[in-house]
Protein backbone atom coordinates (compact mmCIF):
# COMPACT_ATOMS: atom_id res chain seq x y z
CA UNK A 1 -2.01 22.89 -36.38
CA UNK A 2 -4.13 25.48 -34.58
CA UNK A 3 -2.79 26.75 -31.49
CA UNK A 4 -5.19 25.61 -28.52
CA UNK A 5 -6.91 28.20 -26.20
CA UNK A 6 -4.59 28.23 -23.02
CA UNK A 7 -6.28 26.07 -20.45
CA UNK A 8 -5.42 25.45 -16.26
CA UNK A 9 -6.88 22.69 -14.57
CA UNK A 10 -7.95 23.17 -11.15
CA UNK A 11 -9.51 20.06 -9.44
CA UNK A 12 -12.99 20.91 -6.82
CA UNK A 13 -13.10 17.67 -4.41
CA UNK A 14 -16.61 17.08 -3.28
CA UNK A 15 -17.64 15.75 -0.22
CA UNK A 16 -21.04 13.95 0.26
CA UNK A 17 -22.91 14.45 3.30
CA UNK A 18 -23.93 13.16 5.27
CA UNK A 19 -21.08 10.41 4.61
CA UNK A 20 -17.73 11.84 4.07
CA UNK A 21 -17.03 9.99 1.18
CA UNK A 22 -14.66 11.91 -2.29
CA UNK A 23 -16.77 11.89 -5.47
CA UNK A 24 -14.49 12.24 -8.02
CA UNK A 25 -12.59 15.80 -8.69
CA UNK A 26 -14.75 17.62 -11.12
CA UNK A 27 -12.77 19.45 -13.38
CA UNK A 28 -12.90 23.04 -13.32
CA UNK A 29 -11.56 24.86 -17.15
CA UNK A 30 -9.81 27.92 -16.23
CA UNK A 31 -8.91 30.03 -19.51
CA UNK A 32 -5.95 32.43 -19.61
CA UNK A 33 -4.30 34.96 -21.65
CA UNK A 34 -3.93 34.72 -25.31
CA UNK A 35 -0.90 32.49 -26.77
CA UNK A 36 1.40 34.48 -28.63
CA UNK A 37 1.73 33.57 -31.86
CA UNK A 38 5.24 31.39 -32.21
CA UNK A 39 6.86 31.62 -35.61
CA UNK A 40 7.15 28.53 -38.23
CA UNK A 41 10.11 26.14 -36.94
CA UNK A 42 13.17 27.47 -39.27
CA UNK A 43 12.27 30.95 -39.53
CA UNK A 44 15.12 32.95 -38.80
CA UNK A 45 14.82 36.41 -36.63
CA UNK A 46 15.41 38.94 -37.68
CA UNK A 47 16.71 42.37 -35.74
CA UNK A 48 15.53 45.44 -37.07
CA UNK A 49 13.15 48.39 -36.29
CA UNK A 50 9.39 47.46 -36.95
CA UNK A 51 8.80 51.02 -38.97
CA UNK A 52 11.52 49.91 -41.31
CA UNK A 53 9.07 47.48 -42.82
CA UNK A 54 6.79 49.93 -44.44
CA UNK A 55 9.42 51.73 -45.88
CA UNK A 56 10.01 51.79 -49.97
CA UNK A 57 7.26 49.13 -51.26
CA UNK A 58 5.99 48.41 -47.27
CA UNK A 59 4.33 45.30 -46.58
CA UNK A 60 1.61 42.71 -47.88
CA UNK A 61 -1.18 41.20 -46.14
CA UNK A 62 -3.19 38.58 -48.04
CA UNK A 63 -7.17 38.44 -48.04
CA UNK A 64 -7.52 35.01 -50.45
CA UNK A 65 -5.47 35.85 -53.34
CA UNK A 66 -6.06 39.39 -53.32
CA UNK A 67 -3.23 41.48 -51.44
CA UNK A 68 -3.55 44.36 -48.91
CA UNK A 69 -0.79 47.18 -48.65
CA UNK A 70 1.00 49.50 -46.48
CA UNK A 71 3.62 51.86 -46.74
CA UNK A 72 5.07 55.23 -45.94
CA UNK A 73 6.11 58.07 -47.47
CA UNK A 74 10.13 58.38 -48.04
CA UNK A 75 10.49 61.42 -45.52
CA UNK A 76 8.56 62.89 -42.66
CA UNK A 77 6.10 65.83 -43.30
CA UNK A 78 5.81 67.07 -39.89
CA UNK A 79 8.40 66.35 -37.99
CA UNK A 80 8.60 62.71 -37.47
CA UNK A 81 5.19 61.60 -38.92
CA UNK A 82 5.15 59.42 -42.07
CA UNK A 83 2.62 59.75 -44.54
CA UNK A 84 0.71 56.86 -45.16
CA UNK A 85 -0.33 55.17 -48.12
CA UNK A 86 -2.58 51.81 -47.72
CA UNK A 87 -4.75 49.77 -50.07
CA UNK A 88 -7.41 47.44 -48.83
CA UNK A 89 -9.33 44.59 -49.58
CA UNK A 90 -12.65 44.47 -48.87
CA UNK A 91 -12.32 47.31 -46.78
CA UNK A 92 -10.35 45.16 -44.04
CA UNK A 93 -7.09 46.91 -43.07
CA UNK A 94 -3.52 45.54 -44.02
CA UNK A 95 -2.06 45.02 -40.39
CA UNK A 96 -4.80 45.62 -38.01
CA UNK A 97 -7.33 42.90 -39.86
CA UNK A 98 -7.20 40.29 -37.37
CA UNK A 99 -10.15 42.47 -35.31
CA UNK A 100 -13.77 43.05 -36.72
CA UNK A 101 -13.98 47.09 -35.76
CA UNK A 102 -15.49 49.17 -38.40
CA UNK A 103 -16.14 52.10 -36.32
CA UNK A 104 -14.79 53.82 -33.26
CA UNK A 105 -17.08 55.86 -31.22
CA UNK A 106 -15.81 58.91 -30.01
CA UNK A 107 -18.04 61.42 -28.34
CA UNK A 108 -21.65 59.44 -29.25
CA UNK A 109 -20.15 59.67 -33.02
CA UNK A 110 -19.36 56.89 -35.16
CA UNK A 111 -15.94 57.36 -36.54
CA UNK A 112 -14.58 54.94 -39.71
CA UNK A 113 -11.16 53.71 -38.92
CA UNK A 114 -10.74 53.87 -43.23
CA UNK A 115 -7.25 54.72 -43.77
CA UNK A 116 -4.47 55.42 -41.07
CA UNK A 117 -3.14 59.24 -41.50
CA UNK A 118 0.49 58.83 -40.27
CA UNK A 119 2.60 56.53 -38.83
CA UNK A 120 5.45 57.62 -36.28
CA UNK A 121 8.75 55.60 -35.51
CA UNK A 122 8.88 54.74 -31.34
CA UNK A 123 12.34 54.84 -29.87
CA UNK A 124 11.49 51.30 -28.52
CA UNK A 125 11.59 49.96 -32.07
CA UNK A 126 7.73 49.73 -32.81
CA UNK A 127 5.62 52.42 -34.36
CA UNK A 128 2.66 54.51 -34.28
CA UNK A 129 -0.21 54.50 -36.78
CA UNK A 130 -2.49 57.17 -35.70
CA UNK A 131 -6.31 58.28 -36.95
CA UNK A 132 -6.11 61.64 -36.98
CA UNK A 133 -9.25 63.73 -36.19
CA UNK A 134 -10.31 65.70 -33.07
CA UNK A 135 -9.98 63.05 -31.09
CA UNK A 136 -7.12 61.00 -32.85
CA UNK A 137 -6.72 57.16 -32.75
CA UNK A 138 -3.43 55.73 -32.15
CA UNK A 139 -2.44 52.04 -32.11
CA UNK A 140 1.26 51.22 -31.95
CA UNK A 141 2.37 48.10 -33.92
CA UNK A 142 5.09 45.73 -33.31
CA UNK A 143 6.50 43.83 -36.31
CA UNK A 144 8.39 40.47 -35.68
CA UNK A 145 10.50 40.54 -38.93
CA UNK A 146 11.75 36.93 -40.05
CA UNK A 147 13.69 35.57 -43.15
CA UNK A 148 11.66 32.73 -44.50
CA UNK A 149 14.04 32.12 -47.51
CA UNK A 150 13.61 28.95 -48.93
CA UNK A 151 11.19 27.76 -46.82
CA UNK A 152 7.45 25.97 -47.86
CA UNK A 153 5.14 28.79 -48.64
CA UNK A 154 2.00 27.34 -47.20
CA UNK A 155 3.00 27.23 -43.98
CA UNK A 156 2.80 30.77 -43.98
CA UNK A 157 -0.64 30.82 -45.01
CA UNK A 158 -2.69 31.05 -41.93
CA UNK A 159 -5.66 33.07 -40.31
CA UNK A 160 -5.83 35.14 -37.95
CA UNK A 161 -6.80 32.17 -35.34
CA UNK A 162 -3.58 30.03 -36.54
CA UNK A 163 -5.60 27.42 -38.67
CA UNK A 164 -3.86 26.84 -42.36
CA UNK A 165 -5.60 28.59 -45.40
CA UNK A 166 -7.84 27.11 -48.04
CA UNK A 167 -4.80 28.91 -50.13
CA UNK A 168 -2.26 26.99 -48.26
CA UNK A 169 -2.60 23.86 -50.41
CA UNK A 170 -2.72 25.56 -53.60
CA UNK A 171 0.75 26.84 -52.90
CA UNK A 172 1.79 23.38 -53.40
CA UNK A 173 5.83 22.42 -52.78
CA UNK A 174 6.36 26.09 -54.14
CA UNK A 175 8.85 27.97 -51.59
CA UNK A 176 10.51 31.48 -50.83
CA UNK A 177 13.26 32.80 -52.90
CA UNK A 178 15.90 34.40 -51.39
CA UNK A 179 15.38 37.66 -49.93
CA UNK A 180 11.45 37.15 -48.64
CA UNK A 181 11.22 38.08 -45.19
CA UNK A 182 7.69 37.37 -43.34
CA UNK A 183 6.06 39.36 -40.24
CA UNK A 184 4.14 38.76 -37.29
CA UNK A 185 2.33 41.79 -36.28
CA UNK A 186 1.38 42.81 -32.28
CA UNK A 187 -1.09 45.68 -31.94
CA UNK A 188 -2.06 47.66 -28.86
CA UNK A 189 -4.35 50.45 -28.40
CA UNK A 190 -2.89 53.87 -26.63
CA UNK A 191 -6.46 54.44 -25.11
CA UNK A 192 -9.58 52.84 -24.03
CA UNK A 193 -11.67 53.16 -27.28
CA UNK A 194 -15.35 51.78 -28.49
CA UNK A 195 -16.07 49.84 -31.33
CA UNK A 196 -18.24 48.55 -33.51
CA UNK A 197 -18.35 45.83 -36.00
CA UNK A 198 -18.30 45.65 -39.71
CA UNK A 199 -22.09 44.56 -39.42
CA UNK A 200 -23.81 46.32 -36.57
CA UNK A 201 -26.73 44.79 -34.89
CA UNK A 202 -29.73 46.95 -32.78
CA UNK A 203 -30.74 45.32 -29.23
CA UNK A 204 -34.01 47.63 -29.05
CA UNK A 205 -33.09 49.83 -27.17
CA UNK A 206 -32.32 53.86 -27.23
CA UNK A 207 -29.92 53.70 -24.07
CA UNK A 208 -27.75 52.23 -22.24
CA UNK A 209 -30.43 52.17 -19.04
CA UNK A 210 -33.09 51.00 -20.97
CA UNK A 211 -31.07 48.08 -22.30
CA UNK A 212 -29.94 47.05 -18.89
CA UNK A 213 -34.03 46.96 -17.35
CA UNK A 214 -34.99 45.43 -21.09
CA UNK A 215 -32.80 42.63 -20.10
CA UNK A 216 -33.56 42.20 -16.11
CA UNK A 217 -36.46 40.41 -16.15
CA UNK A 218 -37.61 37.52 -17.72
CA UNK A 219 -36.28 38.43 -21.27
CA UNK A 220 -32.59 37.11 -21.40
CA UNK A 221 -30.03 38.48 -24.13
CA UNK A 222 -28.33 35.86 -25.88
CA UNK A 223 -24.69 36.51 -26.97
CA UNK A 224 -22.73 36.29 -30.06
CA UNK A 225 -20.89 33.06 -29.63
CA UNK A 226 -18.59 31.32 -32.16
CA UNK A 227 -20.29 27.86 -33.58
CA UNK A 228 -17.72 24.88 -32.60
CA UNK A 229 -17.71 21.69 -31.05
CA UNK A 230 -17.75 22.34 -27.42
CA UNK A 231 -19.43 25.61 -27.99
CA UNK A 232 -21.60 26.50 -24.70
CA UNK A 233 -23.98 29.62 -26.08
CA UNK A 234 -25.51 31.78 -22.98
CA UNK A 235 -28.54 33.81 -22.74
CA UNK A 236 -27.96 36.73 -20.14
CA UNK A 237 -29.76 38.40 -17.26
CA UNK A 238 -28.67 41.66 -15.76
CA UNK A 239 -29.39 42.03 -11.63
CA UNK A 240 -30.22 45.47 -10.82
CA UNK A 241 -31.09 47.14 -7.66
CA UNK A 242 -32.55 50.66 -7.78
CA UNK A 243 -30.60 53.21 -10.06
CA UNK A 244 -27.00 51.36 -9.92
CA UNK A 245 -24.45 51.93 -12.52
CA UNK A 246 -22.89 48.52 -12.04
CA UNK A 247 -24.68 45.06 -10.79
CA UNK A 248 -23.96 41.35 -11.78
CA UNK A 249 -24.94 39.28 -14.96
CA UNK A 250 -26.20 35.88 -14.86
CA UNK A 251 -25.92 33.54 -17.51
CA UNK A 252 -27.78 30.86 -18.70
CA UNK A 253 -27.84 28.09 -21.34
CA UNK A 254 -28.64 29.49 -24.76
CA UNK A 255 -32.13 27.83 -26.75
CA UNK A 256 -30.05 27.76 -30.03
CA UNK A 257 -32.04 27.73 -33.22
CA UNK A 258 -34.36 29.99 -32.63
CA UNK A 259 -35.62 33.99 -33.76
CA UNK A 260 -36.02 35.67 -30.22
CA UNK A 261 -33.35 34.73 -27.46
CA UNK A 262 -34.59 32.35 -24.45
CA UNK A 263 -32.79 29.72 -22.03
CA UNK A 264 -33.06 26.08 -21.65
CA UNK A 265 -32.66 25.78 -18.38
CA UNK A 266 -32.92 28.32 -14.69
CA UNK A 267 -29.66 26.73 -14.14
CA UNK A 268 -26.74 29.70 -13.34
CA UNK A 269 -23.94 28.26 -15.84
CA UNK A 270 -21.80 31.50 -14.49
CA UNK A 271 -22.03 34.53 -13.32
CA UNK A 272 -20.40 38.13 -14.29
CA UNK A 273 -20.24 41.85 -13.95
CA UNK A 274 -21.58 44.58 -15.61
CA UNK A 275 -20.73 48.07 -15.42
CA UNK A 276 -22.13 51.48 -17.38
CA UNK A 277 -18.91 53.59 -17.93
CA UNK A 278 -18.10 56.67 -20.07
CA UNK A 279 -15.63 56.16 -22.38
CA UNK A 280 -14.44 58.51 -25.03
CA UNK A 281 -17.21 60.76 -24.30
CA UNK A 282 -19.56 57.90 -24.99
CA UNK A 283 -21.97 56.20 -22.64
CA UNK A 284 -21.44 51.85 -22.94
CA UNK A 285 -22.13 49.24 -20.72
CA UNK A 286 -19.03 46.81 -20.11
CA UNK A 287 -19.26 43.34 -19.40
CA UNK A 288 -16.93 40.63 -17.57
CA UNK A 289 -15.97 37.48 -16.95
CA UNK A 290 -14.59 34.72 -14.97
CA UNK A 291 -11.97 33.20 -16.13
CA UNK A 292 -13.79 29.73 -16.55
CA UNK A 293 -16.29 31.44 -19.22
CA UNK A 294 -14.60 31.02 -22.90
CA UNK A 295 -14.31 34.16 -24.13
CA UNK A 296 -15.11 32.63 -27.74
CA UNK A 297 -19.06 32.01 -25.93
CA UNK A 298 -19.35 35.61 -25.20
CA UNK A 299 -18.09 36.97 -28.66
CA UNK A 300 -14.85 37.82 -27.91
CA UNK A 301 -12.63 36.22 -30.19
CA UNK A 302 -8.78 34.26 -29.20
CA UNK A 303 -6.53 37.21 -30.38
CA UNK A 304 -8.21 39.91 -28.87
CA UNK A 305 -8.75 38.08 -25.49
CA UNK A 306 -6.75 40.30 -23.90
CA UNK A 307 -7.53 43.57 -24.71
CA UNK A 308 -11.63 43.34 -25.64
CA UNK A 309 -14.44 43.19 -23.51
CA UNK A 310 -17.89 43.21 -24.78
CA UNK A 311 -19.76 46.50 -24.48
CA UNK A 312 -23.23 47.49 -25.39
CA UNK A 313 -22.33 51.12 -26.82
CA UNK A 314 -25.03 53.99 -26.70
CA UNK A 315 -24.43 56.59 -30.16
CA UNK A 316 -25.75 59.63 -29.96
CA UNK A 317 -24.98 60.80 -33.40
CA UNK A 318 -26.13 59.13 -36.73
CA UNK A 319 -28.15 55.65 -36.56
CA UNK A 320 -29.48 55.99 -32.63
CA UNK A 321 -29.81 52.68 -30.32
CA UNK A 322 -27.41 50.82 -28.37
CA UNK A 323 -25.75 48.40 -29.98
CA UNK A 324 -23.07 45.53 -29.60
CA UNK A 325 -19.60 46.08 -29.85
CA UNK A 326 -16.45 46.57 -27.95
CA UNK A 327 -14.46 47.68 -25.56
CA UNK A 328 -10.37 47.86 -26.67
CA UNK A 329 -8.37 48.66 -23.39
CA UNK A 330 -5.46 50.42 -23.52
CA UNK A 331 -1.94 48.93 -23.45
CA UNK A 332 -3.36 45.59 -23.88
CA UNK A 333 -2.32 43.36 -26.86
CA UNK A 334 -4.08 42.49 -30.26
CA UNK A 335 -2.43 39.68 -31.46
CA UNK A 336 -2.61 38.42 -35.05
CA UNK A 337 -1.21 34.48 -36.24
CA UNK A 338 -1.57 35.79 -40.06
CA UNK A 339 2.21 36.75 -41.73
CA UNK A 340 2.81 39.67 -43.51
CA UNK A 341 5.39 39.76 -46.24
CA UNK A 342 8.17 41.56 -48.05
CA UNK A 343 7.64 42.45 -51.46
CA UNK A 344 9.76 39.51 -52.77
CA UNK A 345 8.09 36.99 -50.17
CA UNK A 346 4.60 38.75 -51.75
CA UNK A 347 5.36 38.35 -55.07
CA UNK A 348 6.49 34.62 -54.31
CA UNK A 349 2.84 33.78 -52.46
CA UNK A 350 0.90 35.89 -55.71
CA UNK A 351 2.89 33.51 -58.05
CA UNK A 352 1.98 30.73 -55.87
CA UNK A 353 -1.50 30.81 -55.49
CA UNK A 354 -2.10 32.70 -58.62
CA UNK A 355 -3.35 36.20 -56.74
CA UNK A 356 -4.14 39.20 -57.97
């Protein structure tokens, strides 16, 4: 069963005027941090270093019934740094895959993430995987290591929002051998970095002023949402007052349906901030939220709640306009409800669901 988006109830009592008489408490959603992912009842910790996992044949990460790899060189070529040695699937990474980043954008330049360079063991028992470059990307990972032997397969087949896999009931009664250990992975980024998604979008506009006026009229932007019951979509206004680097954001409920973004209604649903900041050496604007907006209407997703905020990000370099994408802040978590495996737990779930 999917694990709910954390939810606080506060209760507004109004009073009608002029008779002081209660209407009834209106129920205000507040929505909190991400839920950490809790393990599958019966799964037994297990205590070790997180960088021992990619050691000899690393670990597995399953995209359908195609796998994903990563693992590290036997020694250290430069001092402590681990050579690393990953295979994708459809270009999405084997422990990081839970976050739709194509690009980082350092300096104006779009920068693939591809393939992590090293990977360095932290004395606090998670590691380092690091992008090296001029400006090098570094995300450190904690592994929850558990051993899942003899235990039902499928319910370790789950994406990265918690909900079982289409693969899940193909795995049938089958169940781990001895030996298979399974991993929940935590990541955090070192720095505040931009990013952009797999499949970038253009709002129109060549900067990050230009976007802000395009959008502070009567032209609303509508933002990425994710299509559920419940969903509440919103078109947004920025308020600007002369030159200002930071103002508020209004927003509005979405027209859905349609080719050019417009509201239903003059009605304020909520209002937010908005803020042009320089990060990396590029130029973004960075929006937020109160707490009673659902990040999942704004396009942030439930395991990045925590660390991403939406930015509108301003390349200088390569395919010009600002575009949607992301702001990661640093220290913050990433987390990730998908298990990772062992190479006997992998070979187990291959066998099961007859991967490849």
């Amino acid at each position: 069963m999917a694990v709910p988006a954390p939810r606080i109830l506060a209760l507004a009592l109004a009073i009608a005027a002029p008779i002081a008489f209660a209407q009834q408490p209106a129920e205000v959603v507040v929505y909190g941090p991400a839920v950490k992912p809790v393990p599958v009842p019966g799964a037994k910790p297990i205590a070790m270093p997180s960088f021992e996992a990619l050691k000899g044949d690393g670990i597995y990460h399953f995209h359908g019934a195609r796998m994903a790899n990563i693992r590290v060189a036997a020694t250290p070529s430069d001092g402590n740094r681990y050579a690393v040695t990953e295979t994708l699937v459809d270009e999405t990474p084997a422990l990081n895959g839970g976050i739709d980043v194509a690009h980082a954008v350092l300096n104006g330049e779009r920068r693939a993430l591809g393939h992590p360079n090293f990977a360095i063991p932290a004395p606090d028992g998670t590691f380092y995987i690091v992008y090296a470059g001029q400006a090098p990307l570094r995300m450190a990972i904690n592994l929850q290591a558990f051993d899942v032997s003899e235990m039902p397969i499928s319910l370790f087949l789950r994406t990265q929002d918690n909900y079982p896999k289409q693969e899940a009931t193909r795995a049938g009664n089958a169940r781990f051998p001895k030996g298979a250990v399974a991993y929940l992975a935590t990541a955090r980024f070192f720095d505040d970095v931009l990013m952009l998604p797999r499949r970038e979008s253009f709002t129109g506009a060549t900067n990050t002023a230009q976007f802000v006026g395009n959008f502070s009229k009567q032209i609303p932007y509508c933002l990425a949402y994710e299509d559920r019951q419940g969903a509440k979509p919103y078109a947004m206004l920025f308020r600007t007052t002369g030159n200002a680097k930071k103002g508020e954001v209004a927003l509005y409920p979405a027209k859905t349906g349609t080719l050019f973004c417009d509201r239903t209604a003059e009605q304020v649903l909520a209002r937010g901030e908005w803020e042009e900041r320089t990060v990396g050496g590029t130029k973004a604007v960075v929006l937020s939220f109160p707490a009673q907006v659902d990040p999942l209407d704004t396009g942030v997703s439930n395991v990045e709640r925590e660390s991403a905020r939406i930015a509108f990000i301003e390349p200088t370099k390569g395919l010009p306009g600002v575009r949607p994408g992301k702001l990661y802040q640093a220290g913050a978590s990433v987390y990730d409800y998908q298990y990772r495996f062992n190479k006997v737990a992998a070979d187990a779930v291959r066998e099961a669901i007859g991967g490849h």
